[in-house]
C-alpha atoms as a PDB file:
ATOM      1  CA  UNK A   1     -95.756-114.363-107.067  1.00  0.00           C
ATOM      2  CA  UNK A   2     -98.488-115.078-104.896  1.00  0.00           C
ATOM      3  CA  UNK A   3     -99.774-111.939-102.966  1.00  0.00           C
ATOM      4  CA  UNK A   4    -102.221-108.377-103.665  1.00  0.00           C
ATOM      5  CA  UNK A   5    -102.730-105.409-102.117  1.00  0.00           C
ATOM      6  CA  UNK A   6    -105.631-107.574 -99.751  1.00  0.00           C
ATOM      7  CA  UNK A   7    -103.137-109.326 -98.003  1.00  0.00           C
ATOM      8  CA  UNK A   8    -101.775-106.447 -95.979  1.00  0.00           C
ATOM      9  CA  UNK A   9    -103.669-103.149 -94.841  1.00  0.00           C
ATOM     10  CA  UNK A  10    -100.885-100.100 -93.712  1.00  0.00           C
ATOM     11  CA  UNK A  11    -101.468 -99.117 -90.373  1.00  0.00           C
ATOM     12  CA  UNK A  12     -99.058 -96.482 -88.234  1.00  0.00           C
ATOM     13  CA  UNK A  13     -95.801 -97.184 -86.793  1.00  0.00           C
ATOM     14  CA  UNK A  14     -95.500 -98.682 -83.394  1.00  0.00           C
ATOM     15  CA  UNK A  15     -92.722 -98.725 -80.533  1.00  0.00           C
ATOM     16  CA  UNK A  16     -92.167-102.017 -78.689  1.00  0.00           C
ATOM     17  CA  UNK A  17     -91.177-102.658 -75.197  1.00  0.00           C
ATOM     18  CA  UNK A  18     -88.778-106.263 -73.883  1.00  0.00           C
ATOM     19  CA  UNK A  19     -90.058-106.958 -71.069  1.00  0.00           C
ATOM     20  CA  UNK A  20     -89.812-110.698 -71.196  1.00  0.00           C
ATOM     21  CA  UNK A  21     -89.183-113.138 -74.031  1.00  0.00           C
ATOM     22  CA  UNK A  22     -88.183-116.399 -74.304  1.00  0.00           C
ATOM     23  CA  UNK A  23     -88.665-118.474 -77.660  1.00  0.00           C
ATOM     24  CA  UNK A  24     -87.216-122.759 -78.017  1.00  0.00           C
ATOM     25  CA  UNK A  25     -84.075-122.112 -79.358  1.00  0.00           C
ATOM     26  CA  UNK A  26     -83.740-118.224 -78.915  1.00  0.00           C
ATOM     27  CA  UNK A  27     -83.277-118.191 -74.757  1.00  0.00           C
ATOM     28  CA  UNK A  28     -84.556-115.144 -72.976  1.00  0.00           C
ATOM     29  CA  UNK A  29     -84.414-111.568 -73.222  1.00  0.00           C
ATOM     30  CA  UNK A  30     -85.730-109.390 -70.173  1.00  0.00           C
ATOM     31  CA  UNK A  31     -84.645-106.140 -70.249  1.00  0.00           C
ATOM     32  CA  UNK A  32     -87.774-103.066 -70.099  1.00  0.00           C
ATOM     33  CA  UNK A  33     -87.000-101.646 -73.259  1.00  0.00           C
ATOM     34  CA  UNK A  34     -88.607 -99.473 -76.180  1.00  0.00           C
ATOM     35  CA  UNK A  35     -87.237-100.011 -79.932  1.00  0.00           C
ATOM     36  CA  UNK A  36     -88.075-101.039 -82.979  1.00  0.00           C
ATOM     37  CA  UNK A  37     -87.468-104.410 -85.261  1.00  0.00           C
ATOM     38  CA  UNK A  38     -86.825-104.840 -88.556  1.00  0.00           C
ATOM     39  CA  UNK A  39     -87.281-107.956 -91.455  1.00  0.00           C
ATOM     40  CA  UNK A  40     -84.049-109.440 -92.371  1.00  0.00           C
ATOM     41  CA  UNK A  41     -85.353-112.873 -94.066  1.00  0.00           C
ATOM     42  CA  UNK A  42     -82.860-116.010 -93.199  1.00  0.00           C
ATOM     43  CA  UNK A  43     -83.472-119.252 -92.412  1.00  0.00           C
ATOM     44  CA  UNK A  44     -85.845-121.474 -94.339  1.00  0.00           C
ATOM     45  CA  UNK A  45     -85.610-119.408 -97.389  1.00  0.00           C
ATOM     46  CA  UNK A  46     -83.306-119.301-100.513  1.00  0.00           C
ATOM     47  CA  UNK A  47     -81.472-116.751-101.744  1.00  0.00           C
ATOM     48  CA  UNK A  48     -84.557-116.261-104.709  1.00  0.00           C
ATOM     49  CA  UNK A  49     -87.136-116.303-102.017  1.00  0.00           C
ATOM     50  CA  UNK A  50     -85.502-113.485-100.172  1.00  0.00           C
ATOM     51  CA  UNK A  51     -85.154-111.346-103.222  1.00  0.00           C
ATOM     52  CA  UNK A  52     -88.717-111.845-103.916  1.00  0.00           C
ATOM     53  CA  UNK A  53     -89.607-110.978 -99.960  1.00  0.00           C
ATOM     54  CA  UNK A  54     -87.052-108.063-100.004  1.00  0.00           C
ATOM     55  CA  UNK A  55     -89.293-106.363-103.584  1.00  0.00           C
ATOM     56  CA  UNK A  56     -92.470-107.097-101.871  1.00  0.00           C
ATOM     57  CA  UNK A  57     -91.700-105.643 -98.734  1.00  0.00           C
ATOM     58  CA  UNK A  58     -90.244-102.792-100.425  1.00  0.00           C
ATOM     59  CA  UNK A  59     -93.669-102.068-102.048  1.00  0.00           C
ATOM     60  CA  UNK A  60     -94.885-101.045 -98.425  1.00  0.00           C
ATOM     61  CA  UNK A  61     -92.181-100.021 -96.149  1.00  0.00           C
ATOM     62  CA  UNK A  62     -94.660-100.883 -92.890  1.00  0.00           C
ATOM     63  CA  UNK A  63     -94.024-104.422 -94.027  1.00  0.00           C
ATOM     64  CA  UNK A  64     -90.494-104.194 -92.854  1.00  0.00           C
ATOM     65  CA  UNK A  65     -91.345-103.629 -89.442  1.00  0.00           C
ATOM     66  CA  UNK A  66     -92.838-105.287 -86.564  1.00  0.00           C
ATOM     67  CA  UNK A  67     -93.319-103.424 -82.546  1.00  0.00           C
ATOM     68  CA  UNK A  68     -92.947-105.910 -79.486  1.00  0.00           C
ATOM     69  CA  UNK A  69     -95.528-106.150 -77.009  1.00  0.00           C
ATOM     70  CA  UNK A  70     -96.255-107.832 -73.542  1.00  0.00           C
ATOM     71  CA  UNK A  71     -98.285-110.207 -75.156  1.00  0.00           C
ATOM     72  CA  UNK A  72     -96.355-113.463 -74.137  1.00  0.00           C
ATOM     73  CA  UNK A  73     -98.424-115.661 -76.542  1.00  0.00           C
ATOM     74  CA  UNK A  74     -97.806-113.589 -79.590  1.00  0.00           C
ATOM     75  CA  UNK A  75     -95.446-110.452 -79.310  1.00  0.00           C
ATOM     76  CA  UNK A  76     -94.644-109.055 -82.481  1.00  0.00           C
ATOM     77  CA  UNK A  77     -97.284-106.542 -83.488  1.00  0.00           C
ATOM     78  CA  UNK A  78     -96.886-106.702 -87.323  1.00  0.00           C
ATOM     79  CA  UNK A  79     -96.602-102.839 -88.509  1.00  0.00           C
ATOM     80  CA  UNK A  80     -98.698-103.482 -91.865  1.00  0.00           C
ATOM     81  CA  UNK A  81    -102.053-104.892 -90.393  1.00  0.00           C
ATOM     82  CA  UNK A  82    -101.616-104.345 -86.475  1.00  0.00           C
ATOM     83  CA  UNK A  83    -102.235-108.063 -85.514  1.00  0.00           C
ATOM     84  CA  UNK A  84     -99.918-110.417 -83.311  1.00  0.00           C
ATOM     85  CA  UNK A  85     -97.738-112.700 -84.258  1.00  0.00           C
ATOM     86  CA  UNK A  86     -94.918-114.661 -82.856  1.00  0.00           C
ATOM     87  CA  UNK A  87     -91.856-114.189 -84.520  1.00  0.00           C
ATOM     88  CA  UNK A  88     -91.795-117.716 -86.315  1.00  0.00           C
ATOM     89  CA  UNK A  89     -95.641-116.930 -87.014  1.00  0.00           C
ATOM     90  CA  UNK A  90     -95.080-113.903 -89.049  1.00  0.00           C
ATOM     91  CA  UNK A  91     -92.010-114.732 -90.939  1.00  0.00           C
ATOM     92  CA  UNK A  92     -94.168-118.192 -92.056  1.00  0.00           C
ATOM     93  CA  UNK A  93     -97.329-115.634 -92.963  1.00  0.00           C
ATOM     94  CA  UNK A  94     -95.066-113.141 -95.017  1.00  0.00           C
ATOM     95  CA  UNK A  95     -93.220-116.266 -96.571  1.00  0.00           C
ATOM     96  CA  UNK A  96     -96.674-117.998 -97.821  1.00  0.00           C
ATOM     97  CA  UNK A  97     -98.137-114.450 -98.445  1.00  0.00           C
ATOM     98  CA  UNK A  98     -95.025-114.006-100.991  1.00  0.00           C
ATOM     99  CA  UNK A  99     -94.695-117.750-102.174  1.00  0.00           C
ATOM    100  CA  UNK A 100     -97.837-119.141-101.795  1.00  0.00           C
ATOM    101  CA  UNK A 101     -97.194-121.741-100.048  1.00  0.00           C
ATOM    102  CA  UNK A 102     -96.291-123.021 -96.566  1.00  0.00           C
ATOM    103  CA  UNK A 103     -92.445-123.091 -95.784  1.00  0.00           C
ATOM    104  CA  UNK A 104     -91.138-126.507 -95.091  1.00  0.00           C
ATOM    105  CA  UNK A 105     -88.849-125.272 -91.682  1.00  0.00           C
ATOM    106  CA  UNK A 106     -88.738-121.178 -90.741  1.00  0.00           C
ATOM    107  CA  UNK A 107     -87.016-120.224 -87.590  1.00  0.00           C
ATOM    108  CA  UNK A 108     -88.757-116.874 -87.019  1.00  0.00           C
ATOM    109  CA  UNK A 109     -86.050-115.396 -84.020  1.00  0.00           C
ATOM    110  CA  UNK A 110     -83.596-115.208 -86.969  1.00  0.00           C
ATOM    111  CA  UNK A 111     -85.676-113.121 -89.319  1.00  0.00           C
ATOM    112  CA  UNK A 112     -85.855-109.965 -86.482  1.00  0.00           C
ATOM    113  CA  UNK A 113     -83.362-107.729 -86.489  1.00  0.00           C
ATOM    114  CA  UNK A 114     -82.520-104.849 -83.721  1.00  0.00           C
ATOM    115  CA  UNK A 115     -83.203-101.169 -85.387  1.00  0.00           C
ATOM    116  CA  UNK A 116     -79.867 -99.407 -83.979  1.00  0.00           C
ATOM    117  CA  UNK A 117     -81.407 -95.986 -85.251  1.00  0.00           C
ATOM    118  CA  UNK A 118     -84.560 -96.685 -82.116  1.00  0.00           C
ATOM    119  CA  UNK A 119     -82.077 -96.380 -79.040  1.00  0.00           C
ATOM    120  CA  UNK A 120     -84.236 -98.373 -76.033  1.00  0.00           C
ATOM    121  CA  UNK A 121     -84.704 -96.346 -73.144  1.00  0.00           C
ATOM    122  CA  UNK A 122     -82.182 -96.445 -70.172  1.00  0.00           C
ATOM    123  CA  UNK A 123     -79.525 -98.152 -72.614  1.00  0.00           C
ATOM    124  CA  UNK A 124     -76.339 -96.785 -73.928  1.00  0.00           C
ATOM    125  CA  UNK A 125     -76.556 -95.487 -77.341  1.00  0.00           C
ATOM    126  CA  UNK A 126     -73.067 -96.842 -78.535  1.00  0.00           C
ATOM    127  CA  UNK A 127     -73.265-100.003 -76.865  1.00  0.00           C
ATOM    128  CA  UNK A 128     -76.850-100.720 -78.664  1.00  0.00           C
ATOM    129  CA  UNK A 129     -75.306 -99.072 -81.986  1.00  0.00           C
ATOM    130  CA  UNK A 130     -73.086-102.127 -81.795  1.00  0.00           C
ATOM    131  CA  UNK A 131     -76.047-104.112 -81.737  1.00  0.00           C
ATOM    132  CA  UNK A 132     -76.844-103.061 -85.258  1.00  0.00           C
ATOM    133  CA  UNK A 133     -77.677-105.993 -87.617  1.00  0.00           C
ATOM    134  CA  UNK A 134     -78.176-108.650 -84.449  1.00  0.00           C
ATOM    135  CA  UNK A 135     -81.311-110.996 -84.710  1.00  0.00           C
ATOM    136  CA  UNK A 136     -83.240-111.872 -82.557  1.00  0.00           C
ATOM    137  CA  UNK A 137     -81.940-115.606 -81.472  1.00  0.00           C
ATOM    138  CA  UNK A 138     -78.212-113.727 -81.630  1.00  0.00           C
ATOM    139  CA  UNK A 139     -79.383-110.855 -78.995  1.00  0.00           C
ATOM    140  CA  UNK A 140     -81.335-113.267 -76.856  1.00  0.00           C
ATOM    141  CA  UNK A 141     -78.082-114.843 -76.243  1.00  0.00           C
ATOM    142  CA  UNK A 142     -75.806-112.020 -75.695  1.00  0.00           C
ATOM    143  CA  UNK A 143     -78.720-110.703 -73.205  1.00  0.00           C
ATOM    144  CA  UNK A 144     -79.106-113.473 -71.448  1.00  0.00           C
ATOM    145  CA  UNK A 145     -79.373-112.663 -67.686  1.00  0.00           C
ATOM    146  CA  UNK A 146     -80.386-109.207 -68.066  1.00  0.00           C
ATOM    147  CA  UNK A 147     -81.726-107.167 -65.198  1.00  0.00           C
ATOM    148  CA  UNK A 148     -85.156-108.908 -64.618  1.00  0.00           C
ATOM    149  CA  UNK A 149     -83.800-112.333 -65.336  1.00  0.00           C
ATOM    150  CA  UNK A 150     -83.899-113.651 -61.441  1.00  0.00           C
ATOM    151  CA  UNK A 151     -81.781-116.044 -62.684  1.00  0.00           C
ATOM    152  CA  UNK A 152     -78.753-113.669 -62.754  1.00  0.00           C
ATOM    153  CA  UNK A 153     -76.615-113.583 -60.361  1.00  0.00           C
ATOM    154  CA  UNK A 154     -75.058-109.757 -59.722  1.00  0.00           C
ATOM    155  CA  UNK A 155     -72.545-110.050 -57.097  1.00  0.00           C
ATOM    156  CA  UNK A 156     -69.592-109.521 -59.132  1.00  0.00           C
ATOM    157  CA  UNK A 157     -71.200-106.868 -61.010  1.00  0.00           C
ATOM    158  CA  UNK A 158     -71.741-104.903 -57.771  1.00  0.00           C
ATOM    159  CA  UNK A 159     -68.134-105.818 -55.962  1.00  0.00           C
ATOM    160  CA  UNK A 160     -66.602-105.133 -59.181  1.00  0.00           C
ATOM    161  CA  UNK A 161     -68.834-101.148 -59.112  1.00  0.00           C
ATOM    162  CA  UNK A 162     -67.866-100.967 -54.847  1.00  0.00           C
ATOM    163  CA  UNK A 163     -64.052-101.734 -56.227  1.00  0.00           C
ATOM    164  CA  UNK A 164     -64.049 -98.262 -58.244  1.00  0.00           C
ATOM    165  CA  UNK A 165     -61.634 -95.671 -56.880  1.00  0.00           C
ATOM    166  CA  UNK A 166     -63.266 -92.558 -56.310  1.00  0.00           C
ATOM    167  CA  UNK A 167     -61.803 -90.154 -59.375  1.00  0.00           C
ATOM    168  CA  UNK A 168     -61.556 -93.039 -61.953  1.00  0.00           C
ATOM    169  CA  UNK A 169     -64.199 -94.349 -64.513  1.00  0.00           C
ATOM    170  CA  UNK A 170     -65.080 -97.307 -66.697  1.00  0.00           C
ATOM    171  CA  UNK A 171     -67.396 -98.275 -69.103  1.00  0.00           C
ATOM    172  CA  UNK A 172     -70.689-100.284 -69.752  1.00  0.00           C
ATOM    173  CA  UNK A 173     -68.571-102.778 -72.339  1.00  0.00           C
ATOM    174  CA  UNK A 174     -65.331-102.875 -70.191  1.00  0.00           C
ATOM    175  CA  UNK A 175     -67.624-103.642 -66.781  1.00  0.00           C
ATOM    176  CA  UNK A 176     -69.438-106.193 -68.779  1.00  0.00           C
ATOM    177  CA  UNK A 177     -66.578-108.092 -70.477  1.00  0.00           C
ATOM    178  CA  UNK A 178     -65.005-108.437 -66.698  1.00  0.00           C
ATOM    179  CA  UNK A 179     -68.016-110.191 -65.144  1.00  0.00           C
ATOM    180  CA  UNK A 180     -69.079-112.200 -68.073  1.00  0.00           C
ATOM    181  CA  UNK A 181     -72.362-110.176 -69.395  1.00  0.00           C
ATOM    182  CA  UNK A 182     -73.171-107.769 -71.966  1.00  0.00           C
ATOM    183  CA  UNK A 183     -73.170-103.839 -71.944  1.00  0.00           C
ATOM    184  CA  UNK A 184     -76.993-103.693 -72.706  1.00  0.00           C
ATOM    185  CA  UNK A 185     -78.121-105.892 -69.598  1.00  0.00           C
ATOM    186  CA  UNK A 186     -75.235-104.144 -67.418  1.00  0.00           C
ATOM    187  CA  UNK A 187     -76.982-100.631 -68.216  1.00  0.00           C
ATOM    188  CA  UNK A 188     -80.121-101.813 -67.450  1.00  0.00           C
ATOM    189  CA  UNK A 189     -79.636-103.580 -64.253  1.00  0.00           C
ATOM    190  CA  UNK A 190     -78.009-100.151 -63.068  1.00  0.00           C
ATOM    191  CA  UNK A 191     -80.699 -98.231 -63.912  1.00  0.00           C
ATOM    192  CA  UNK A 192     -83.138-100.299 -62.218  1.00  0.00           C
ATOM    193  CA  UNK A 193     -81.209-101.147 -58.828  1.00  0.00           C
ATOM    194  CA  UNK A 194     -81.151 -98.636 -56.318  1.00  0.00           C
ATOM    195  CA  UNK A 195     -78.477-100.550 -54.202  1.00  0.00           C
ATOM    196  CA  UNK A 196     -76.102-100.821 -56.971  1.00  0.00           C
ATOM    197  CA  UNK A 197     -72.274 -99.008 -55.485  1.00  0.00           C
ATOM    198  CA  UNK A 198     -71.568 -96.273 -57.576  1.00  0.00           C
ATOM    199  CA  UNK A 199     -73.255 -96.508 -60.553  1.00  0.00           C
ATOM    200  CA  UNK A 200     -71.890 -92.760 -61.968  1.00  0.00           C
ATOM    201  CA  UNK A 201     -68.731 -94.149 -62.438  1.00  0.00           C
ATOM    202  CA  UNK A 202     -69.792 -96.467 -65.532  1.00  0.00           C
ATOM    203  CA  UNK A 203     -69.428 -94.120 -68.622  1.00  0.00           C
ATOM    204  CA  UNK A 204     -70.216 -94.527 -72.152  1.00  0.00           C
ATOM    205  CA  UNK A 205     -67.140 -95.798 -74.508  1.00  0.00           C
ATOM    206  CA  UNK A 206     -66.553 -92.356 -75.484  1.00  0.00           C
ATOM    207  CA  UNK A 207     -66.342 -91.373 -72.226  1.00  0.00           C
ATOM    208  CA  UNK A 208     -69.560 -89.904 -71.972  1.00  0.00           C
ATOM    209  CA  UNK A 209     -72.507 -90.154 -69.614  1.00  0.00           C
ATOM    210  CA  UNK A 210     -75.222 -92.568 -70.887  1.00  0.00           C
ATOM    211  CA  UNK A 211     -78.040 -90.920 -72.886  1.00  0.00           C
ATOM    212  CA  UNK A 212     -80.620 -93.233 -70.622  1.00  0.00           C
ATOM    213  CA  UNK A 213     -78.935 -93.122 -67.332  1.00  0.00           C
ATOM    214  CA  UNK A 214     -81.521 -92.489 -64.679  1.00  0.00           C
ATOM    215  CA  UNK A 215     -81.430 -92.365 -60.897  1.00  0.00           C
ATOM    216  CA  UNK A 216     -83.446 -94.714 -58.924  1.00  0.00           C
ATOM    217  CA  UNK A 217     -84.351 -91.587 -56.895  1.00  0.00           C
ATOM    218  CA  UNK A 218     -86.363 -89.644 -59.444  1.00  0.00           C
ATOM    219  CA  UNK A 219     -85.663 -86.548 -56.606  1.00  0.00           C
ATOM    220  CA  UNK A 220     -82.103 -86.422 -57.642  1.00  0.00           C
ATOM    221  CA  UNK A 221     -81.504 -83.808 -59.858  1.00  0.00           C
ATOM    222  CA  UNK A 222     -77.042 -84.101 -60.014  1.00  0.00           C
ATOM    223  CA  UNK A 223     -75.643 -85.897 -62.629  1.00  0.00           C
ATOM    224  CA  UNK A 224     -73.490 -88.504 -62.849  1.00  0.00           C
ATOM    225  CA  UNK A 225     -70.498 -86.037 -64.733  1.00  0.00           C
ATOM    226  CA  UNK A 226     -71.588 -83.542 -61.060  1.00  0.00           C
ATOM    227  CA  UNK A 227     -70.409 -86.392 -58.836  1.00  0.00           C
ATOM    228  CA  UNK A 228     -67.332 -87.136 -61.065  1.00  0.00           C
ATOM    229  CA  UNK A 229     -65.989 -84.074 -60.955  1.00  0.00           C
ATOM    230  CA  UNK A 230     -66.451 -83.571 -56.969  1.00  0.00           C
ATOM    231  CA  UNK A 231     -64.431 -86.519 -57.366  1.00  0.00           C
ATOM    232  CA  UNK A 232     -61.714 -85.094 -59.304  1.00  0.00           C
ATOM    233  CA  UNK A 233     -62.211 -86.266 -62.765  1.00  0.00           C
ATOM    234  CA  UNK A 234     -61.754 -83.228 -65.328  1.00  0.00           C
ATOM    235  CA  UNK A 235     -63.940 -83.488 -68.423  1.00  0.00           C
ATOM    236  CA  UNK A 236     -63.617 -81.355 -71.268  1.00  0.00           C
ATOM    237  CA  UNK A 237     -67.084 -80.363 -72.544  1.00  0.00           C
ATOM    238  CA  UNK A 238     -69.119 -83.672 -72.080  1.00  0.00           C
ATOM    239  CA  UNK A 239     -66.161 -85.951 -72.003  1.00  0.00           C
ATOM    240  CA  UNK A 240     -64.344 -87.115 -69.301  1.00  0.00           C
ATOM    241  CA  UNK A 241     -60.799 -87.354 -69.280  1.00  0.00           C
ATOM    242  CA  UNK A 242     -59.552 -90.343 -70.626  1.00  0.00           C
ATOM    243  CA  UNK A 243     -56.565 -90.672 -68.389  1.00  0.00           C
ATOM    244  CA  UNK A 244     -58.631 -91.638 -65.472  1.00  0.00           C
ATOM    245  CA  UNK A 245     -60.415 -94.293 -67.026  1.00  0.00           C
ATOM    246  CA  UNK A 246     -59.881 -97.717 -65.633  1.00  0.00           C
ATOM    247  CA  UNK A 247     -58.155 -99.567 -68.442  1.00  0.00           C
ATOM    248  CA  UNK A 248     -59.591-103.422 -68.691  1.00  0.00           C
ATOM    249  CA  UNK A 249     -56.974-105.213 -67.125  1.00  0.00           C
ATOM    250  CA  UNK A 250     -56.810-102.685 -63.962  1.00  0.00           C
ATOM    251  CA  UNK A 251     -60.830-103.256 -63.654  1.00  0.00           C
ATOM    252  CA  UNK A 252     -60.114-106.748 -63.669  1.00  0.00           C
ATOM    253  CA  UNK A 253     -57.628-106.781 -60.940  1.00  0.00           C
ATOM    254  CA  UNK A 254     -59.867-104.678 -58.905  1.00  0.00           C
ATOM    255  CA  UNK A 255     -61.836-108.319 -58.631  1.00  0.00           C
ATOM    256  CA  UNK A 256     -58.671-110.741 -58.415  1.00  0.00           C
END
């Protein structure tokens, strides 16, 4: 096995922010986010050459990692020697660091995974727990049209939010599912819109209020489980009552 303790120098953990990323092949993330990514060799390897990346790596933990910046050339900050790399770029160094050789075809989106235990801000912890094991190309594609994607169009999302009774509730996945998006980009796009209807109503699967909600009026200092109750949902500690949720098929009635 082709590699020494030259080849990599450890160097301290990093956070990564999405802000916009868009790879042939992978389509685009944009959601302003901070988290963490982790190796998962796949394509262009074999099931030996993985074994032998998964020993090395373990050798030096920081080689598991890898921190996204706004670099749009190269975005992946590589944990174990601080330099850039695009994703295809450092899965190709780590496989000819390991093998000694070039690889004939890598396809670096799929060797990235999401870290569900490094929640990104303003995003709903269960809905980005669900994330857990999703690559890069994979989460490109279920983010597709996220809040800073112009591309996006968020009329539904916003008549669907206006629809809401007052005293009734629904969730990130649920809201997402009806308009044809994903919980992650749904979260985001409310935290970043002041003129989105209602955003308080849009709970958490368990019923809870999002970890990362934010106003858009940093004055505010109610919460969304404040308004809900004025409203005449009852929670029970942090929970709101289940009854008044807005079960799927009501929600998508609400934009029949």
């Amino acid at each position: 096995m082709a590699y020494s303790s030259k080849d990599v120098m450890p160097r301290p953990l990093m956070t990564w922010s999405i802000s916009s990323f868009q790879y042939p092949g992978a389509g685009s993330i944009s959601v302003r986010a901070l988290s963490l990514l982790r190796l998962t060799p796949r394509h262009g390897t074999t099931e030996s050459i993985r074994e032998a990346i998964n020993t090395w790596v373990g050798e030096e933990g920081n080689r598991a990692t890898a921190t996204w910046s706004n670099n749009a050339a190269k975005p992946l900050v590589w944990s174990a020697d601080g330099k850039s790399y695009t994703p295809t770029g450092l899965a190709a160094h780590i496989f000819r660091v390991v093998t000694g050789r070039r690889p004939d075809s890598i396809r670096g989106t799929t060797w990235w995974d999401v870290d569900p235990d490094h929640v990104p801000d303003k995003v709903d912890p269960d809905e980005w727990a669900a994330l857990a094991g999703t690559d890069l190309a994979a989460l490109a594609k279920q983010l597709r049209g996220a809040t800073h994607n112009t591309r996006k169009d968020w009329t539904s999302l916003h008549a669907l939010l206006g629809a809401i009774p007052s005293g009734r509730w629904t969730t990130y996945g649920d809201v997402a599912a009806v308009i044809g998006s994903h919980a992650v980009p749904v979260g985001a796009h409310l935290a970043t819109r002041e003129h989105c209807p209602a955003p308080w109503r849009v709970l958490t699967s368990e019923g809870k209020v999002s970890a990362g909600f934010r106003w858009t009026d940093a004055t505010r200092t109610d919460t969304p489980a404040d308004i809900l109750c004025s409203e005449g949902v009852r929670f029970s500690g942090d929970t709101a009552d289940p009854n008044a949720r807005l079960q799927l098929g009501e929600l998508r009635d609400l934009l029949a």
